[in-house]
Protein backbone atom coordinates (compact mmCIF):
# COMPACT_ATOMS: atom_id res chain seq x y z
CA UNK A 1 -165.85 -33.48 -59.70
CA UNK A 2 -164.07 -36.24 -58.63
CA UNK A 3 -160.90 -34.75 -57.18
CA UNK A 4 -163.28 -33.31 -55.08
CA UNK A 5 -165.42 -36.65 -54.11
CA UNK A 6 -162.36 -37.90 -53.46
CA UNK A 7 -161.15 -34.90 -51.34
CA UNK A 8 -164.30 -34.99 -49.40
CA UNK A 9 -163.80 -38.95 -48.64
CA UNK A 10 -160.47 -38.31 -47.58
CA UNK A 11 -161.93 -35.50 -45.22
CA UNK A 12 -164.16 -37.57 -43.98
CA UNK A 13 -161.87 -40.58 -42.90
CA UNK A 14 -159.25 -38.70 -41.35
CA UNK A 15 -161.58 -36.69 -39.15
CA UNK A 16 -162.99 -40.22 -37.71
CA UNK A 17 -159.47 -41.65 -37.61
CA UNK A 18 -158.79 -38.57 -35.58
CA UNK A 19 -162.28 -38.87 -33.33
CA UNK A 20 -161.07 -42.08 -32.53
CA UNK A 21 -157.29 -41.99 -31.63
CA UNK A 22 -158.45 -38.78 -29.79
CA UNK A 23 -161.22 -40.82 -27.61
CA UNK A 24 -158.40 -43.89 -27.42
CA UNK A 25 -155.38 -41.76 -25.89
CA UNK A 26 -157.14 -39.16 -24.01
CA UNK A 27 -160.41 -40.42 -22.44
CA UNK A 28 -158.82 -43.98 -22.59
CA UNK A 29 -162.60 -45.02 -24.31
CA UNK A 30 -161.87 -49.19 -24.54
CA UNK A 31 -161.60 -48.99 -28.54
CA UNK A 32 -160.08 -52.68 -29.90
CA UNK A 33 -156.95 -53.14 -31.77
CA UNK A 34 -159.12 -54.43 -34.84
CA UNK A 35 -160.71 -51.37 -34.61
CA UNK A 36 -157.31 -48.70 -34.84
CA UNK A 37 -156.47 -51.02 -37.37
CA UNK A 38 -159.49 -50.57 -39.63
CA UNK A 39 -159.50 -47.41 -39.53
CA UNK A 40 -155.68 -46.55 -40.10
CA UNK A 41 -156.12 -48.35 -43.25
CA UNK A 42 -159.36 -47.11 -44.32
CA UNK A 43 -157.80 -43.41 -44.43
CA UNK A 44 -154.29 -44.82 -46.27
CA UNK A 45 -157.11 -46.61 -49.37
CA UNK A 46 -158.74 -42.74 -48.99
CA UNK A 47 -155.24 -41.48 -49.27
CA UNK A 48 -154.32 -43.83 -52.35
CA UNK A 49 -157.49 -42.73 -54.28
CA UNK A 50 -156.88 -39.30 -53.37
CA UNK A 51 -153.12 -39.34 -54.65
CA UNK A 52 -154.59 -41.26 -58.31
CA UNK A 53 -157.04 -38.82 -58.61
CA UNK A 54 -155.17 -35.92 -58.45
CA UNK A 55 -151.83 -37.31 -60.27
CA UNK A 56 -149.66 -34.69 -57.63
CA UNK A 57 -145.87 -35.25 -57.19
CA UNK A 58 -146.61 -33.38 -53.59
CA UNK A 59 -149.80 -35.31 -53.02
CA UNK A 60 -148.09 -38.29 -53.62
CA UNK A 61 -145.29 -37.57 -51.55
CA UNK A 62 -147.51 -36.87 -48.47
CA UNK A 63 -149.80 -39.51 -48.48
CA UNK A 64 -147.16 -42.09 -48.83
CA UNK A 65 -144.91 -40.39 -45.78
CA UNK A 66 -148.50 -41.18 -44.01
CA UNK A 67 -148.91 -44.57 -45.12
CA UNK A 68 -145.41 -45.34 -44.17
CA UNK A 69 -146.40 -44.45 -40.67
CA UNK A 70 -149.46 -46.77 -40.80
CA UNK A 71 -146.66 -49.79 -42.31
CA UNK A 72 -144.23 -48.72 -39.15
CA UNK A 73 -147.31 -49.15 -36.74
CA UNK A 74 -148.86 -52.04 -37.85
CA UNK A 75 -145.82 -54.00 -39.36
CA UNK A 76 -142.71 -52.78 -37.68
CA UNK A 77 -140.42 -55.52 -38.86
CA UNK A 78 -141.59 -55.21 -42.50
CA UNK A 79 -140.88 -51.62 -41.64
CA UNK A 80 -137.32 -51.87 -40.94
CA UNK A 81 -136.38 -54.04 -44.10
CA UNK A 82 -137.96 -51.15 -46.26
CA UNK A 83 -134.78 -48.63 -44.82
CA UNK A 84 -133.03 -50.10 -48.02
CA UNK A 85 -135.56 -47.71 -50.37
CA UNK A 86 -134.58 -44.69 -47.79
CA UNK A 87 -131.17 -44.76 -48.36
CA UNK A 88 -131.35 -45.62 -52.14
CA UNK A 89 -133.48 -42.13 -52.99
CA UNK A 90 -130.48 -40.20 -50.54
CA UNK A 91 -127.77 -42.12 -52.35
CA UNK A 92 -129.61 -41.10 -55.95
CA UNK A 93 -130.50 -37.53 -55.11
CA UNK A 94 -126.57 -37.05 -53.74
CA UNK A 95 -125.69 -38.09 -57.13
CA UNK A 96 -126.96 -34.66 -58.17
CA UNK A 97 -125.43 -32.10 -55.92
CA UNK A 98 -122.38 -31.78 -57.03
CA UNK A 99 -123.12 -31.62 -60.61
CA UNK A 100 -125.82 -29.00 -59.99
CA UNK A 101 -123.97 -26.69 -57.64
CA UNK A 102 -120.96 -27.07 -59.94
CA UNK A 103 -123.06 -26.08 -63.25
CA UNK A 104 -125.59 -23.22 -61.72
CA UNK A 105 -122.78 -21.88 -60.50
CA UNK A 106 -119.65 -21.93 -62.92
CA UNK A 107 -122.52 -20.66 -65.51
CA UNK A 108 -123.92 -18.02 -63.18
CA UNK A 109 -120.16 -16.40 -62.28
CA UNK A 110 -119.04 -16.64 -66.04
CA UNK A 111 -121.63 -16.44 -68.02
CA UNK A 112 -122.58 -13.06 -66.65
CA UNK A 113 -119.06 -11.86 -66.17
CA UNK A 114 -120.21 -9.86 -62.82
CA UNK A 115 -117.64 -10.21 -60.60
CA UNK A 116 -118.33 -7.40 -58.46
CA UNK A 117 -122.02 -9.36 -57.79
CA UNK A 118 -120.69 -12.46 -56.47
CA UNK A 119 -119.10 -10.68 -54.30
CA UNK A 120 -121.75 -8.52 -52.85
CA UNK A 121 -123.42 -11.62 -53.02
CA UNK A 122 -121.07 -13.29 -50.63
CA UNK A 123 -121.42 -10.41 -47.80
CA UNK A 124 -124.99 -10.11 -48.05
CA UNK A 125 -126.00 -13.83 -47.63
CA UNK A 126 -123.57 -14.12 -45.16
CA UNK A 127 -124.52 -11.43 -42.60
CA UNK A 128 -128.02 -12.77 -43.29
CA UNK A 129 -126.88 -16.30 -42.44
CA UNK A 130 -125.21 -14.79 -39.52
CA UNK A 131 -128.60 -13.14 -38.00
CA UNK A 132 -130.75 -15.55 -38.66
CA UNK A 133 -128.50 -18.57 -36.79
CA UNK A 134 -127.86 -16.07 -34.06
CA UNK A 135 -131.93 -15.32 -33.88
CA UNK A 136 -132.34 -19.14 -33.54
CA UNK A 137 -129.68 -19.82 -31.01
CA UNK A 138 -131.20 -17.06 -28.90
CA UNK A 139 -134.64 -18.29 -29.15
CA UNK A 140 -133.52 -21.93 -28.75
CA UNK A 141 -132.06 -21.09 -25.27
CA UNK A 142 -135.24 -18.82 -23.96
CA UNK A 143 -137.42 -21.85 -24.86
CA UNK A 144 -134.88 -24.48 -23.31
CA UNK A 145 -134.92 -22.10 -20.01
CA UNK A 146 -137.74 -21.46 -19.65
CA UNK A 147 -139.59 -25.23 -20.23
CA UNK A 148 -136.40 -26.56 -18.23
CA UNK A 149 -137.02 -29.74 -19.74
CA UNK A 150 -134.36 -31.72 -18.84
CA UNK A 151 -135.16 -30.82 -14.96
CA UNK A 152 -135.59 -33.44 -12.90
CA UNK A 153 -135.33 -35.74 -15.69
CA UNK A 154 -134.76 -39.56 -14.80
CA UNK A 155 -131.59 -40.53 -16.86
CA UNK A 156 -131.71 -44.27 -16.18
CA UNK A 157 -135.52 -44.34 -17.76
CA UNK A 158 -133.75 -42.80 -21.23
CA UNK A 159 -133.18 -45.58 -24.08
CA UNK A 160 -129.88 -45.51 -24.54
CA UNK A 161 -128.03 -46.45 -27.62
CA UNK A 162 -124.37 -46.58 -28.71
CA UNK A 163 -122.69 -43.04 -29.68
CA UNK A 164 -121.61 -41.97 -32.78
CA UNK A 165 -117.71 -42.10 -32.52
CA UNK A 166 -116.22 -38.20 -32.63
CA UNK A 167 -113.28 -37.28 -34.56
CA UNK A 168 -109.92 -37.52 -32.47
CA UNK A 169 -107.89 -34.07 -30.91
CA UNK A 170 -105.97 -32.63 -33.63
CA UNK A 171 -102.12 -33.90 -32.82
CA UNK A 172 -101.19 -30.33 -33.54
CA UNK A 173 -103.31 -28.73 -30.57
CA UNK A 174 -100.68 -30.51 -28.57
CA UNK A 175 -97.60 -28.58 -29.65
CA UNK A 176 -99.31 -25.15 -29.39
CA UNK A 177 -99.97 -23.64 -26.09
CA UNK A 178 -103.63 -23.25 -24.80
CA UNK A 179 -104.12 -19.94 -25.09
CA UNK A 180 -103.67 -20.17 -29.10
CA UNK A 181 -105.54 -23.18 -29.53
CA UNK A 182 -108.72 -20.68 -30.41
CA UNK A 183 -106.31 -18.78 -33.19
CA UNK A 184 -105.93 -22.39 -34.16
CA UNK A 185 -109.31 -23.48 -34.85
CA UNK A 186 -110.33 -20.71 -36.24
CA UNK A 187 -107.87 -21.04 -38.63
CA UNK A 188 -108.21 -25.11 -39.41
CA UNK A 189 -111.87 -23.68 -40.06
CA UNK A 190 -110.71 -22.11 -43.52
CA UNK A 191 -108.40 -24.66 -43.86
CA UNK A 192 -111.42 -27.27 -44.23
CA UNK A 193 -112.87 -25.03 -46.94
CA UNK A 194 -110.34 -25.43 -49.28
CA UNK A 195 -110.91 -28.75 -51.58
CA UNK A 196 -107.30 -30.77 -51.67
CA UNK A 197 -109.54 -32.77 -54.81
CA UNK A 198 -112.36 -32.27 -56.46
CA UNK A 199 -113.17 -34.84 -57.04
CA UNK A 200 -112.93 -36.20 -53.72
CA UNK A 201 -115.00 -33.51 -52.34
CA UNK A 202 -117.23 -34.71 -54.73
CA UNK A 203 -117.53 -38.14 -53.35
CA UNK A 204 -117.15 -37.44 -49.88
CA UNK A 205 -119.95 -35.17 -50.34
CA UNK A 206 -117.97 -31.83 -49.13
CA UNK A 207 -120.55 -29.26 -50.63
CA UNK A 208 -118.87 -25.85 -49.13
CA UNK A 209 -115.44 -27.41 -50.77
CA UNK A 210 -117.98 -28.09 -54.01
CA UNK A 211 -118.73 -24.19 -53.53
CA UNK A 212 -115.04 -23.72 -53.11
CA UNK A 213 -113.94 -24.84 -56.11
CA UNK A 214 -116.89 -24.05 -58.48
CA UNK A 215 -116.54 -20.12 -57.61
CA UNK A 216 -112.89 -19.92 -58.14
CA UNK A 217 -113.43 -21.67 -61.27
CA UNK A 218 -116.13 -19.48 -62.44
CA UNK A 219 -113.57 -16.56 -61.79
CA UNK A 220 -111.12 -17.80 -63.61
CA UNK A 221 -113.28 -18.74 -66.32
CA UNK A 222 -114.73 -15.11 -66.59
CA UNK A 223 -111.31 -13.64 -66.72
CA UNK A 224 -110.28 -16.07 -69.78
CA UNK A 225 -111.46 -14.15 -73.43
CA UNK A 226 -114.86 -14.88 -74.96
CA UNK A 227 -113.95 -17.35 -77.93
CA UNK A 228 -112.12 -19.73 -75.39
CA UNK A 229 -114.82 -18.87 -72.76
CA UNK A 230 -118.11 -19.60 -74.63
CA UNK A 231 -117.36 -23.63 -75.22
CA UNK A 232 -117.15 -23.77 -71.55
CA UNK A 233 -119.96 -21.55 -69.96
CA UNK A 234 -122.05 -23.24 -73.36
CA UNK A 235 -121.29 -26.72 -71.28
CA UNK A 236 -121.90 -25.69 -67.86
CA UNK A 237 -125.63 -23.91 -68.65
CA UNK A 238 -126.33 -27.42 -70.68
CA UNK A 239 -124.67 -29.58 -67.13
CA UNK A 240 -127.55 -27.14 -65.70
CA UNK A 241 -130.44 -27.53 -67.57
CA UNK A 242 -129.60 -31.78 -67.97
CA UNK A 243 -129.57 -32.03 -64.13
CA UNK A 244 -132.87 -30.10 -63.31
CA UNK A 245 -134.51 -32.61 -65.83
CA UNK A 246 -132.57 -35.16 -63.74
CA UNK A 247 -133.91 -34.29 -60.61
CA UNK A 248 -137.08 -34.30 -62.18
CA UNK A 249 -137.02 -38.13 -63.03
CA UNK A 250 -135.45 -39.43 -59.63
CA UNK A 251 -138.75 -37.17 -58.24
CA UNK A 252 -140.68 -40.28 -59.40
CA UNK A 253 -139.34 -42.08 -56.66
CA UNK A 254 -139.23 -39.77 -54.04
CA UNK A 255 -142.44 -40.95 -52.73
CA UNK A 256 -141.30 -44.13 -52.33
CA UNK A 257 -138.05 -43.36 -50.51
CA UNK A 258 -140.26 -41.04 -48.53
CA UNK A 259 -143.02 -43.68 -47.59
CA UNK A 260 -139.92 -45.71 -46.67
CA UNK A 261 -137.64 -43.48 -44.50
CA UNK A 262 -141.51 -42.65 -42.07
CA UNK A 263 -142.41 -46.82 -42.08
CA UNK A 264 -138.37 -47.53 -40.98
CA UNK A 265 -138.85 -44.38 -38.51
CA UNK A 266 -141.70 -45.44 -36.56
CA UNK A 267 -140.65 -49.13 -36.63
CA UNK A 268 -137.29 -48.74 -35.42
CA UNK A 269 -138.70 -46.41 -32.59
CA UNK A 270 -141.82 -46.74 -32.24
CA UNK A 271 -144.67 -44.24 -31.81
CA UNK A 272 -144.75 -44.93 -27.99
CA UNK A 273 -141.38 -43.37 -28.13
CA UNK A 274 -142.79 -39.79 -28.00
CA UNK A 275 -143.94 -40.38 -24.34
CA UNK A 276 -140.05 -40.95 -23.32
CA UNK A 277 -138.53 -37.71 -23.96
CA UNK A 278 -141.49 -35.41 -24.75
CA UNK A 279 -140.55 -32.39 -22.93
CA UNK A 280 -137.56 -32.18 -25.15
CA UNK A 281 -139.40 -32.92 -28.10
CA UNK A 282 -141.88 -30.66 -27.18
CA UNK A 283 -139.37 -27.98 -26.61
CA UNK A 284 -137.43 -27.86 -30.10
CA UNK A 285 -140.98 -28.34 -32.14
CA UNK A 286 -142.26 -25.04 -29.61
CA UNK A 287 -138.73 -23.68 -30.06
CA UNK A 288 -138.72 -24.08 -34.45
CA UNK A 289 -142.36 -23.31 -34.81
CA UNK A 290 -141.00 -19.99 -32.43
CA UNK A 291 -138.52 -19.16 -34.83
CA UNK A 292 -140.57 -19.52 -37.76
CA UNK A 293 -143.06 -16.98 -35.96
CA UNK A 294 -140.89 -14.29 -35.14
CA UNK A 295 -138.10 -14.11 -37.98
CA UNK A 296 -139.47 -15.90 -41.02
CA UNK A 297 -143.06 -14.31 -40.89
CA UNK A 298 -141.76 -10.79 -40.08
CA UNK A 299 -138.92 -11.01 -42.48
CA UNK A 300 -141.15 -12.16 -45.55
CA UNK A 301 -143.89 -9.21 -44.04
CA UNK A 302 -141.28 -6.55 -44.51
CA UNK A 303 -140.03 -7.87 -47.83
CA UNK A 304 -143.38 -8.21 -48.85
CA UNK A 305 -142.87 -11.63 -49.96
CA UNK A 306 -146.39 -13.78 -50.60
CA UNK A 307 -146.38 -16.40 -47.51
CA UNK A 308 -149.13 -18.25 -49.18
CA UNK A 309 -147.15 -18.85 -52.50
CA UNK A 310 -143.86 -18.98 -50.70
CA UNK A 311 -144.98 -22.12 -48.58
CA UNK A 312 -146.38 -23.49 -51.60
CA UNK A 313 -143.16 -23.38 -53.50
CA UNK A 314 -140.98 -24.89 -50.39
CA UNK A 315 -143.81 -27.60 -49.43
CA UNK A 316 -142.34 -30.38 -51.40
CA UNK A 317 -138.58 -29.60 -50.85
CA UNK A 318 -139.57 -29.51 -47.21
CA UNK A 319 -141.57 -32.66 -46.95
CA UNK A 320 -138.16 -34.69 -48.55
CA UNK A 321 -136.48 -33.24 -46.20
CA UNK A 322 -138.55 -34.01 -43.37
CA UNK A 323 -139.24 -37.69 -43.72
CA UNK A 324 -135.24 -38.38 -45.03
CA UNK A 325 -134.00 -35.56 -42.48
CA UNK A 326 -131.33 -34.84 -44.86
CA UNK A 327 -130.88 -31.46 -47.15
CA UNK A 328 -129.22 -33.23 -49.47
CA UNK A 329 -132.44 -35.02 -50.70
CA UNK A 330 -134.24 -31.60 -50.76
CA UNK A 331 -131.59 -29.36 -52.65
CA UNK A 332 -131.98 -29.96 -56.12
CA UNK A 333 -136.02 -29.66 -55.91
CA UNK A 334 -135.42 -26.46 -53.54
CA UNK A 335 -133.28 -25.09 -55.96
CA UNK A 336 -135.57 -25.89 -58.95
CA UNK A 337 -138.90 -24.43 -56.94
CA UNK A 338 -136.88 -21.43 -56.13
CA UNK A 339 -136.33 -20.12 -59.01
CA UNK A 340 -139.75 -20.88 -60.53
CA UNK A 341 -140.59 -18.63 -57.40
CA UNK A 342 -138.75 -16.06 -59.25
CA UNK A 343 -135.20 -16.38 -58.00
CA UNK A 344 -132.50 -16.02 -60.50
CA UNK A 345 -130.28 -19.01 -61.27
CA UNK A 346 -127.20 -17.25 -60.36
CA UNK A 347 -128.37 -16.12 -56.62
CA UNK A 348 -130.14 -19.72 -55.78
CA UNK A 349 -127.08 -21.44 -56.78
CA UNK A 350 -124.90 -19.46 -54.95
CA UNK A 351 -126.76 -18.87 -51.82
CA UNK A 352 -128.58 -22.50 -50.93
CA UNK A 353 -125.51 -24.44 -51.15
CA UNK A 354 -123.44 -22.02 -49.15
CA UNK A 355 -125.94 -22.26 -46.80
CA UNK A 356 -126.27 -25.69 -46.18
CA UNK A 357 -122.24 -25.10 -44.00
CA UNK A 358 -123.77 -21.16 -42.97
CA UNK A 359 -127.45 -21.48 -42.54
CA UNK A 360 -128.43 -24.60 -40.46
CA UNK A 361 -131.37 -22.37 -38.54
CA UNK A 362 -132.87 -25.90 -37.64
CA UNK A 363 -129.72 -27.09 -36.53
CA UNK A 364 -128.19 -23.87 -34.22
CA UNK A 365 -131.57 -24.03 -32.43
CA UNK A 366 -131.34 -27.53 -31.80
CA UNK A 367 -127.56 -27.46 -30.90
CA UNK A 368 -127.98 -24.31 -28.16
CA UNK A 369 -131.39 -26.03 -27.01
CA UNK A 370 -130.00 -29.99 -26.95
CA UNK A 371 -126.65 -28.89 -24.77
CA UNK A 372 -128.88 -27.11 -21.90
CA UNK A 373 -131.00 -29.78 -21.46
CA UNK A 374 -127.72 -32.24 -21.16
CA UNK A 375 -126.62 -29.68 -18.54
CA UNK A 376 -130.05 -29.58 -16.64
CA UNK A 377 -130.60 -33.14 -16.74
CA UNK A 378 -127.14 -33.82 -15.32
CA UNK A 379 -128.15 -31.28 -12.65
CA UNK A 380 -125.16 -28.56 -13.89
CA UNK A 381 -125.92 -24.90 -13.32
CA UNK A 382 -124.62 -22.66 -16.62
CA UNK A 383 -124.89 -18.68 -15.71
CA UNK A 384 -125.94 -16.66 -18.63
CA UNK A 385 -122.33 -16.26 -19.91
CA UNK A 386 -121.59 -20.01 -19.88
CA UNK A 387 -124.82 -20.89 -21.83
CA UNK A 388 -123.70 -18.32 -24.83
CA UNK A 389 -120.37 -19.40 -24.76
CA UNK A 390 -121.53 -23.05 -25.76
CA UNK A 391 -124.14 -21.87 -27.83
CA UNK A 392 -121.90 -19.52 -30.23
CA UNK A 393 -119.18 -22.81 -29.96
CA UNK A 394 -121.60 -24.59 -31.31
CA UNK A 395 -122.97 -22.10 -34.26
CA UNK A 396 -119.08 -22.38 -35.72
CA UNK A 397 -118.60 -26.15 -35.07
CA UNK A 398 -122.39 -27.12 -37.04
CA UNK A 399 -120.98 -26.12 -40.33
CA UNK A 400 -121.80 -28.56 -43.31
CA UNK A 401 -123.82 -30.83 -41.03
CA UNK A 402 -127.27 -30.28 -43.04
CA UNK A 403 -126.18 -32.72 -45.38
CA UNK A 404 -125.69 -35.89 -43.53
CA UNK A 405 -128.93 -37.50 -41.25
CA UNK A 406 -128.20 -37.29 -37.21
CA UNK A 407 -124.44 -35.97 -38.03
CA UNK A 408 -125.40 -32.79 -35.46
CA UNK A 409 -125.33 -35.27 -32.59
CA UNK A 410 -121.30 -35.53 -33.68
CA UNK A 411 -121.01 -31.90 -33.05
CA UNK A 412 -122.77 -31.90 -29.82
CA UNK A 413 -120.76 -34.70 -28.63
CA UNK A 414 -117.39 -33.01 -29.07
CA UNK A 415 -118.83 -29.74 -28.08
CA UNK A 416 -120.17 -31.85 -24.38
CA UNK A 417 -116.68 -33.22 -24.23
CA UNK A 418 -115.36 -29.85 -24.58
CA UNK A 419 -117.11 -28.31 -21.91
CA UNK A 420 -116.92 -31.04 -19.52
CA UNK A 421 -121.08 -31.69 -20.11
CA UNK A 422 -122.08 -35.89 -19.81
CA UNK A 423 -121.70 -37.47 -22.75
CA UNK A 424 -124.07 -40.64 -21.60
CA UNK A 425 -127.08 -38.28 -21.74
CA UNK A 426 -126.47 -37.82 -25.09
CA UNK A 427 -126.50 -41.24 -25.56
CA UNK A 428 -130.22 -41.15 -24.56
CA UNK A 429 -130.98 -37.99 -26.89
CA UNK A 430 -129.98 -40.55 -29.82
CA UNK A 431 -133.34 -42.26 -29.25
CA UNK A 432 -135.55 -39.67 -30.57
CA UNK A 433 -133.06 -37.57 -32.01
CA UNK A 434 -134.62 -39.01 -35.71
CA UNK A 435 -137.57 -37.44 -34.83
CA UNK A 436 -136.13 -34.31 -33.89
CA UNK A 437 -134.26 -34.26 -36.94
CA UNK A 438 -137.02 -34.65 -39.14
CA UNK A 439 -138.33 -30.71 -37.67
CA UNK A 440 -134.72 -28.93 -37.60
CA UNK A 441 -133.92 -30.48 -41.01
CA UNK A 442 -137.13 -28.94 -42.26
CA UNK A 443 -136.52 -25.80 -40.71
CA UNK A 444 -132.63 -25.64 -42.13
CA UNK A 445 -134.53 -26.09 -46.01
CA UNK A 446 -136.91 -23.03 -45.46
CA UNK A 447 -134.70 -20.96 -43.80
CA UNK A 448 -132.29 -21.18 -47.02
CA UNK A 449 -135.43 -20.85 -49.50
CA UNK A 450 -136.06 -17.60 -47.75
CA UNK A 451 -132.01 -16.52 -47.83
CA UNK A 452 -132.88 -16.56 -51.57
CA UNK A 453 -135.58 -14.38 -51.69
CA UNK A 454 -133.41 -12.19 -49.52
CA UNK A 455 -130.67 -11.61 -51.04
CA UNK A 456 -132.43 -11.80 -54.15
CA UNK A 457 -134.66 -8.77 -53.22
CA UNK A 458 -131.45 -6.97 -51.88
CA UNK A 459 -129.90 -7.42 -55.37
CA UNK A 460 -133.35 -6.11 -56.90
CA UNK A 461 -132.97 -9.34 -59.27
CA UNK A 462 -136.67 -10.85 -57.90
CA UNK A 463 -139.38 -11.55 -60.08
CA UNK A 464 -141.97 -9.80 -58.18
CA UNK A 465 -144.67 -11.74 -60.57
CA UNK A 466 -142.99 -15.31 -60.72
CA UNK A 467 -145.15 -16.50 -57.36
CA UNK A 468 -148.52 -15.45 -58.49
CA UNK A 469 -147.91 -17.72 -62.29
CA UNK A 470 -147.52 -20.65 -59.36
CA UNK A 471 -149.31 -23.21 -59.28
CA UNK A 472 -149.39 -27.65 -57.94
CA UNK A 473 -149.24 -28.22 -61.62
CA UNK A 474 -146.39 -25.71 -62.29
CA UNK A 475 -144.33 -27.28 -59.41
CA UNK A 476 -144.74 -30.68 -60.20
CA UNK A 477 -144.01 -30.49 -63.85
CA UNK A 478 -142.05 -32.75 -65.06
């Protein structure tokens, strides 16, 4: 009875909060500071009653992303001194990846001795990967083409801010002709996926290297014989088990890091900053929600997957993910949900890391969309042929940058330099790009969730029942 009191309360105050900013912004009905004021805080005490009352990891999580916007608003600088909690829950969740993906996986290759599956593992999630970033890149230009946001765009209007520095021309692109330096690349590309240390990798946070290492290990450790086998797979499945309780504890903070990384958002950039750039903003959130539309929904349809339950069991994972905009923060509770969703341990462990260098849906859309609205703004005409060219450059250059906040803008510089596109308007993309990131980086968690369910119902391994035992107090267990 009074979950629901309190539910009804909370109705109530954000459908006035609502009335009001809606009168404020678009009737421009004289309504005083004092007022907004009131009112914002009148729905974050709803929202703190609501979140006791219910005693929800996810509720918790939400409300204080919301009340962080309300500290960002009101108290910007206070705001900006909280990024030290953001960066803490990133820095404590990383502590976890490499520990997880090295466990699930080691276990899952040698503890079931299935080599052939990995395998057929390996070719399915990657031509999924493969359609699914192609799907996005396609829909990410028709949008960008067709909204032609950056037309007629006034550069010197842009914030601009200082650019990330890109990684220097590889010395040995200079002793090779030109027409090679492709053959090169291509190669360096598997070059990069092969860990020099692993422990290194570890720190540096190299998770396809992490992959790398922990399925060539699991091979090895299947071929060794059971008596010297056992100790090891015994130690891996324990790594596994210790690390999802792990997770579970640094959860507790999650809604402050959460709360933190929205008040440091809107402080540092304000909410004003929406009106700057909105086209473009408008464009990738039209462009994702697109996406979600036409290859998520239908591919979950014809699987028969449960939407409902499905975007129940990815809402937390995606909410991290969306206030930190980094994966990293979301893989260990993505993993965790996942196979409560009925996912085996073997297939989520395999296919969400790999995915976070394969799978970036968020981030190809973004990429294909963010480099045709550099070349319309800087008035540049790209045929058809030119616009896919830089598109599928940019699918092979985004690998592994889920992990790290804003590291796509990297990529897209080197990929502008490459093509001759101006860098400065990048440099003016970095102003909101936080808030872009916050959508793609959501986008890049689902769209592996679902690779798990795929390749899990290709393998015939899914738990056709596991989603219907869900439940808020299932999820948030700790």
């Amino acid at each position: 009875m009074f979950k629901s009191r309190t539910g009804l309360i909370l109705g109530v105050c954000v459908t006035i909060a609502i009335i009001i900013a809606l009168l404020k912004e678009l009737f421009n009905v004289p309504v005083s500071e004092e007022i907004m004021i009131a009112t914002r805080w009148t729905v974050a005490l709803a929202l703190i009653i609501n979140a006791i009352s219910r005693k929800n990891l996810t509720t918790w999580i939400i409300s204080c992303m919301i009340l962080g916007i309300f500290v960002g608003i009101d108290f910007p600088n206070a705001a900006m001194a909280l990024q030290p909690f953001s960066k803490g829950f990133i820095k404590l969740v990383k502590t976890i990846v490499a520990p997880i993906i090295f466990g699930t996986l080691v276990y899952g290759i040698a503890g079931h001795s299935d080599l052939k599956q990995v395998g057929r593992m390996a070719w399915k999630s990657m031509l999924y990967f493969f359609c699914a970033t192609s799907c996005a890149i396609f829909i990410g230009l028709a949008v960008i083409n067709i909204t032609k946001a950056g037309v007629g765009v006034d550069i010197q209007d842009m914030p601009h801010e200082q650019l990330p520095s890109t990684k220097g021309a590889d010395p040995a692109l200079e002793t090779l002709p030109e027409h090679v330096h492709g053959v090169y690349k291509f190669a360096h590309f598997f070059y990069d996926l092969f860990p020099e240390n692993i422990v290194k990798s570890m720190y540096e946070n190299q998770v396809l290297q992490v992959v790398v290492f922990s399925v060539l290990f699991g091979i090895g450790l299947a071929m060794v014989d059971e008596k010297k086998r056992k100790p090891m797979v015994d130690f891996t499945e324990s790594l596994s088990e210790v690390m999802f309780k792990f997770t579970n504890l640094i959860m507790y903070f999650a809604p402050i890091g959460v709360g933190a990384a929205m008040a440091y958002t809107v402080g540092h950039l304000g909410v004003d900053i929406l009106k700057n750039l909105f086209m473009l903003l408008g464009s990738l959130y039209i462009a994702l929600i697109a996406f979600m539309l036409l290859v998520f929904v239908p591919v979950m349809l014809f699987l028969k997957i449960p939407i409902k339950k499905f975007m129940q069991a990815v809402k937390e994972p995606v909410s991290i993910a969306f206030a930190t905009t980094s994966s990293d923060a979301a893989l260990p509770k993505a993993m965790s949900n996942m196979e409560k969703f009925g996912v085996p341990r073997k297939i989520v462990s395999f296919v969400i890391p790999t995915g976070y260098s394969f799978n970036l849906d968020g981030t190809s859309l973004y990429l294909s969309l963010a480099s045709i609205f550099v070349a319309q703004a800087a008035g540049m005409h790209l045929d058809l042929g030119q616009q896919l060219g830089i598109a599928f450059t940019l699918m092979i250059t985004s690998k592994g940058v889920a992990a790290v906040p804003r590291a796509s803008l990297i990529v897209l510089i080197a990929t502008a330099e490459q093509f001759g596109l101006p860098v400065f308007i990048i440099a003016a993309i970095l102003g909101i790009d936080e808030l872009m990131d916050m959508a793609r980086t959501s986008v890049n968690v689902i769209g592996n969730c679902l690779a798990t369910v795929v390749v899990a119902k290709w393998e015939g391994e899914f738990d056709d029942e596991a989603p219907y035992r869900l439940d808020d107090e299932v999820l948030d267990e700790v």
